[in-house]
N, C-alpha and C. Protein backbone atom coordinates (compact mmCIF):
# COMPACT_ATOMS: atom_id res chain seq x y z
N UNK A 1 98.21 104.27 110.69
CA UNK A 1 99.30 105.21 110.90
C UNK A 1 99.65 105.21 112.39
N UNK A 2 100.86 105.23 112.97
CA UNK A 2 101.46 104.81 114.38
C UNK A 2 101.20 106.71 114.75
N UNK A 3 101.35 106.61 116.15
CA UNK A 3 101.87 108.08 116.22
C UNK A 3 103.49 108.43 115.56
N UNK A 4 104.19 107.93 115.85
CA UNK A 4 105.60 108.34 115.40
C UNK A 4 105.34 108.71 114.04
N UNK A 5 104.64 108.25 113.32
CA UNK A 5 104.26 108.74 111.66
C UNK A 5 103.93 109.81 111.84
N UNK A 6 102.70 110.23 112.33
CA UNK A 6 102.10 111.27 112.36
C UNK A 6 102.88 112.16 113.07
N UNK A 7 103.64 112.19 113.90
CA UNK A 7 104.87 113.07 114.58
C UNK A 7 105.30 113.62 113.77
N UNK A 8 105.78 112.66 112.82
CA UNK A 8 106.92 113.43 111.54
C UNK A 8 105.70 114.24 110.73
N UNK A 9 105.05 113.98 110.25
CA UNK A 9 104.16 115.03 109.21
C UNK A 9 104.14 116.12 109.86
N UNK A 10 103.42 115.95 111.63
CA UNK A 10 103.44 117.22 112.31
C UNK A 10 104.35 118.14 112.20
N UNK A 11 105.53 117.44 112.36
CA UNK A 11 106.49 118.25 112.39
C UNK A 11 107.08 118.63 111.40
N UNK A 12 106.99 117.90 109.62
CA UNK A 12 106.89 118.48 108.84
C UNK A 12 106.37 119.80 108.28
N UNK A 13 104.77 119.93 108.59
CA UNK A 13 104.10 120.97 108.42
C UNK A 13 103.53 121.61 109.47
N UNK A 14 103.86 121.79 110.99
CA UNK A 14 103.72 123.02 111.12
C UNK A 14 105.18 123.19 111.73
N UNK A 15 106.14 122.71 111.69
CA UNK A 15 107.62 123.10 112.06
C UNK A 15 107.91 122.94 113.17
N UNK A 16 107.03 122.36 113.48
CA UNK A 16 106.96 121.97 115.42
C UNK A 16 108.17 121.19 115.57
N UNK A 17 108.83 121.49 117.46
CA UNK A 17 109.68 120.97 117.22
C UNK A 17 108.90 119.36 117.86
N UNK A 18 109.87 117.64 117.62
CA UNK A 18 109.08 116.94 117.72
C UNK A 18 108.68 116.29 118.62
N UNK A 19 109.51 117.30 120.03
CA UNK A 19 109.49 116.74 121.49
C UNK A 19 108.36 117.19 122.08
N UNK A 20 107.81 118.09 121.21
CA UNK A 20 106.38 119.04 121.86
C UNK A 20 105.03 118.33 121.26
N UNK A 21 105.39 117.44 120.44
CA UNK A 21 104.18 116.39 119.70
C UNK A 21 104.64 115.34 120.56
N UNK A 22 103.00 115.70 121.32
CA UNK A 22 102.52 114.22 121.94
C UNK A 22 101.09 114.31 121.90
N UNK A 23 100.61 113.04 122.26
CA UNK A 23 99.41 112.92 122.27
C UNK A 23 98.30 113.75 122.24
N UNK A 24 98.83 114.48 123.90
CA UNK A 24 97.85 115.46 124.29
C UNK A 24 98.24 116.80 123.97
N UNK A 25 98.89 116.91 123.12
CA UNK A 25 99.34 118.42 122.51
C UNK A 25 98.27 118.65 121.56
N UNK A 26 97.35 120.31 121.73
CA UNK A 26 96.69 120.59 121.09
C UNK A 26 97.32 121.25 120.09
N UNK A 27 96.67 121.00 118.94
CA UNK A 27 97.08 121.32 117.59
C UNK A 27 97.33 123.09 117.49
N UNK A 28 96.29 123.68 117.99
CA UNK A 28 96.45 124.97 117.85
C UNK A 28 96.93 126.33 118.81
N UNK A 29 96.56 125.25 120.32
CA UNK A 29 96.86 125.77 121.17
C UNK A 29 98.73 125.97 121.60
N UNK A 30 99.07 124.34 121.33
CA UNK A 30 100.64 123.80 121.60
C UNK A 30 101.31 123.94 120.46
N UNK A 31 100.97 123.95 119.38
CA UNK A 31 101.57 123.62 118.21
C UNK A 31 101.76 124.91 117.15
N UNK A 32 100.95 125.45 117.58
CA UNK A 32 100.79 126.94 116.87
C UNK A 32 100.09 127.05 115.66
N UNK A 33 99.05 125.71 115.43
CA UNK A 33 98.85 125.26 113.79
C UNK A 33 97.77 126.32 113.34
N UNK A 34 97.53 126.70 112.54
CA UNK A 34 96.23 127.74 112.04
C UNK A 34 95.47 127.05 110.94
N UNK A 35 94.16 127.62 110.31
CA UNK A 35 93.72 127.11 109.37
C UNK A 35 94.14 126.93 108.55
N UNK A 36 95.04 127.19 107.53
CA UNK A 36 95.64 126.86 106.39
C UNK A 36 96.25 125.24 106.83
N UNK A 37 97.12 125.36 107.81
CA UNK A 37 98.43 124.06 108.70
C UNK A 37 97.78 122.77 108.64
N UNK A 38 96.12 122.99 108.76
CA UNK A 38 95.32 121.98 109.90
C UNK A 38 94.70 121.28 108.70
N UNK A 39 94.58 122.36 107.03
CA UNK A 39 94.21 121.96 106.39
C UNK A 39 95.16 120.69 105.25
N UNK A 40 96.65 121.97 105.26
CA UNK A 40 97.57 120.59 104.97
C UNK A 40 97.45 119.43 105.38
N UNK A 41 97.47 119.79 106.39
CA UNK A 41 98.22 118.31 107.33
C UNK A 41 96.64 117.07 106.98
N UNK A 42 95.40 117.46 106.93
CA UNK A 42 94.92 116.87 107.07
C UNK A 42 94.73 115.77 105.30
N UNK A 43 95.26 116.75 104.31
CA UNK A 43 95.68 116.18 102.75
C UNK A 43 96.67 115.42 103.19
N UNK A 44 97.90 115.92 103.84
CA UNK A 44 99.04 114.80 103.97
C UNK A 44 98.52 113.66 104.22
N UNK A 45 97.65 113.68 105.64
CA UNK A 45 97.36 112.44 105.75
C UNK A 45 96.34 111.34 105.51
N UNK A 46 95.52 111.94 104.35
CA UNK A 46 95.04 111.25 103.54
C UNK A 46 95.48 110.84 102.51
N UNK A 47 96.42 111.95 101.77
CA UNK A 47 97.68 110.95 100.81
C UNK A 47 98.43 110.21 101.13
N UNK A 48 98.85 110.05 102.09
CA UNK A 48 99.81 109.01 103.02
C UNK A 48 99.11 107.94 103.41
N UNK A 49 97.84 107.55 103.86
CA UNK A 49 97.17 106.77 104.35
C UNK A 49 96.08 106.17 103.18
N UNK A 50 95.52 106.41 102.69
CA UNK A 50 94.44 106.34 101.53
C UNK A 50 93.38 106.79 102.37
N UNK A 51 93.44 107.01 103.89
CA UNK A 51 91.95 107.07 104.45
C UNK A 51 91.31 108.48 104.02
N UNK A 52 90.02 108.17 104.01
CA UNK A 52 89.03 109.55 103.71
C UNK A 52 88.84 110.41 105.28
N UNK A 53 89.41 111.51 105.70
CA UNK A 53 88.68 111.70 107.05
C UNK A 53 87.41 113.19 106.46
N UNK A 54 86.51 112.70 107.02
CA UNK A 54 85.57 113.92 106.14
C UNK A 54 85.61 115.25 106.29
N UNK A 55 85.43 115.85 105.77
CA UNK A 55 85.76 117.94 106.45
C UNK A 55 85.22 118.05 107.16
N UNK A 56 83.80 117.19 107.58
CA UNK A 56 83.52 118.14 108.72
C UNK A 56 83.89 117.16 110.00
N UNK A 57 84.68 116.52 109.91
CA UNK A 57 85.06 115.89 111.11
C UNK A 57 86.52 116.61 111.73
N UNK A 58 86.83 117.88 110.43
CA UNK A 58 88.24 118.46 111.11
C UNK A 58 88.08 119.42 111.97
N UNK A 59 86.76 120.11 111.85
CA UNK A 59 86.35 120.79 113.36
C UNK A 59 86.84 119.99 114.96
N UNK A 60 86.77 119.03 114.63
CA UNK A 60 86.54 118.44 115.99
C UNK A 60 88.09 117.94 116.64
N UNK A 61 88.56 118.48 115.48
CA UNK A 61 90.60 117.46 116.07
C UNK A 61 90.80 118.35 116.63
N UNK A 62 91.32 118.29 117.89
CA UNK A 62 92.11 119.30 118.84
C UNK A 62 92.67 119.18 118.95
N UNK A 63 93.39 117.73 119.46
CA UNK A 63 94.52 117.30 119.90
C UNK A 63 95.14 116.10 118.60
N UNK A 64 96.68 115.61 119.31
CA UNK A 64 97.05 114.66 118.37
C UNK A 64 96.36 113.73 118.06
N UNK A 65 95.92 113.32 119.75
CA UNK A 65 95.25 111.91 119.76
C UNK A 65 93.61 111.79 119.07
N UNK A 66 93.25 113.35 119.25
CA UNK A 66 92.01 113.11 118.09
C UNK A 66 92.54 112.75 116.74
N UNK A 67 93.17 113.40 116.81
CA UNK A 67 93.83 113.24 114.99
C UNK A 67 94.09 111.61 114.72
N UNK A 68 94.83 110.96 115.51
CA UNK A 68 95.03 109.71 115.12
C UNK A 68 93.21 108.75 115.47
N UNK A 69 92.75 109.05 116.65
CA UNK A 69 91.61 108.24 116.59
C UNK A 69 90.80 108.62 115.36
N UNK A 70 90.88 109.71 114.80
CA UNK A 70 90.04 109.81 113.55
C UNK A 70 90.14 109.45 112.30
N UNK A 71 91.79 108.68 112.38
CA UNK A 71 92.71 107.69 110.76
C UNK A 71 92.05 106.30 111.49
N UNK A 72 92.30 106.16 112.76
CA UNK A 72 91.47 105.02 112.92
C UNK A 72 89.80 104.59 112.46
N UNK A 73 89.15 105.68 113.23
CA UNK A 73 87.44 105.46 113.13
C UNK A 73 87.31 105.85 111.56
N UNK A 74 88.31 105.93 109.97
CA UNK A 74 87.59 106.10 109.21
C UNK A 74 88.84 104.76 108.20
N UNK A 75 89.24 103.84 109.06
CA UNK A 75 90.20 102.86 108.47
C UNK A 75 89.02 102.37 107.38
C-alpha cells in the first residue's frame, strides 16, 4: 500500500482533511482519530490489503508512517 492509498482511507474514515495526512501526522494527536476511528481504519486496511496487522501491534501506531511501516513488516 503507497502512502497516497492510505491518505485516502485516512481521510475516508476519520474525515481528515488530506493536506494534514502526512507521514508524521499523529493519528490521534493531528488527526483527531479515537478508539473506535483507529479501529476502522485498521479493518479497512486489512480488507484492502489482505495483510494481517495483529491487535496488539495497534497500540503502537502513532503516526502515519507507523501505520504504513506496519502493512510493510507484516507483507
Amino acid at each position: 500500500m503507497t502512502f497516497e492509498e492510505l491518505k485516502e482511507i485516512i481521510a475516508e474514515i476519520l474525515g481528515a482533511d488530506e493536506a494534514d495526512i502526512t507521514p508524521e501526522a499523529n493519528l490521534i494527536e493531528d488527526l483527531e482519530a479515537d478508539s473506535l476511528s483507529i479501529m476502522e481504519l485498521h479493518m479497512e486496511i486489512e480488507e484492502k490489503t489482505g495483510i494481517k496487522i495483529p491487535d496488539e501491534a495497534i497500540v503502537d501506531l502513532h503516526t502515519v508512517q507507523d501505520v504504513l511501516d506496519a502493512i510493510e513488516a507484516n507483507k
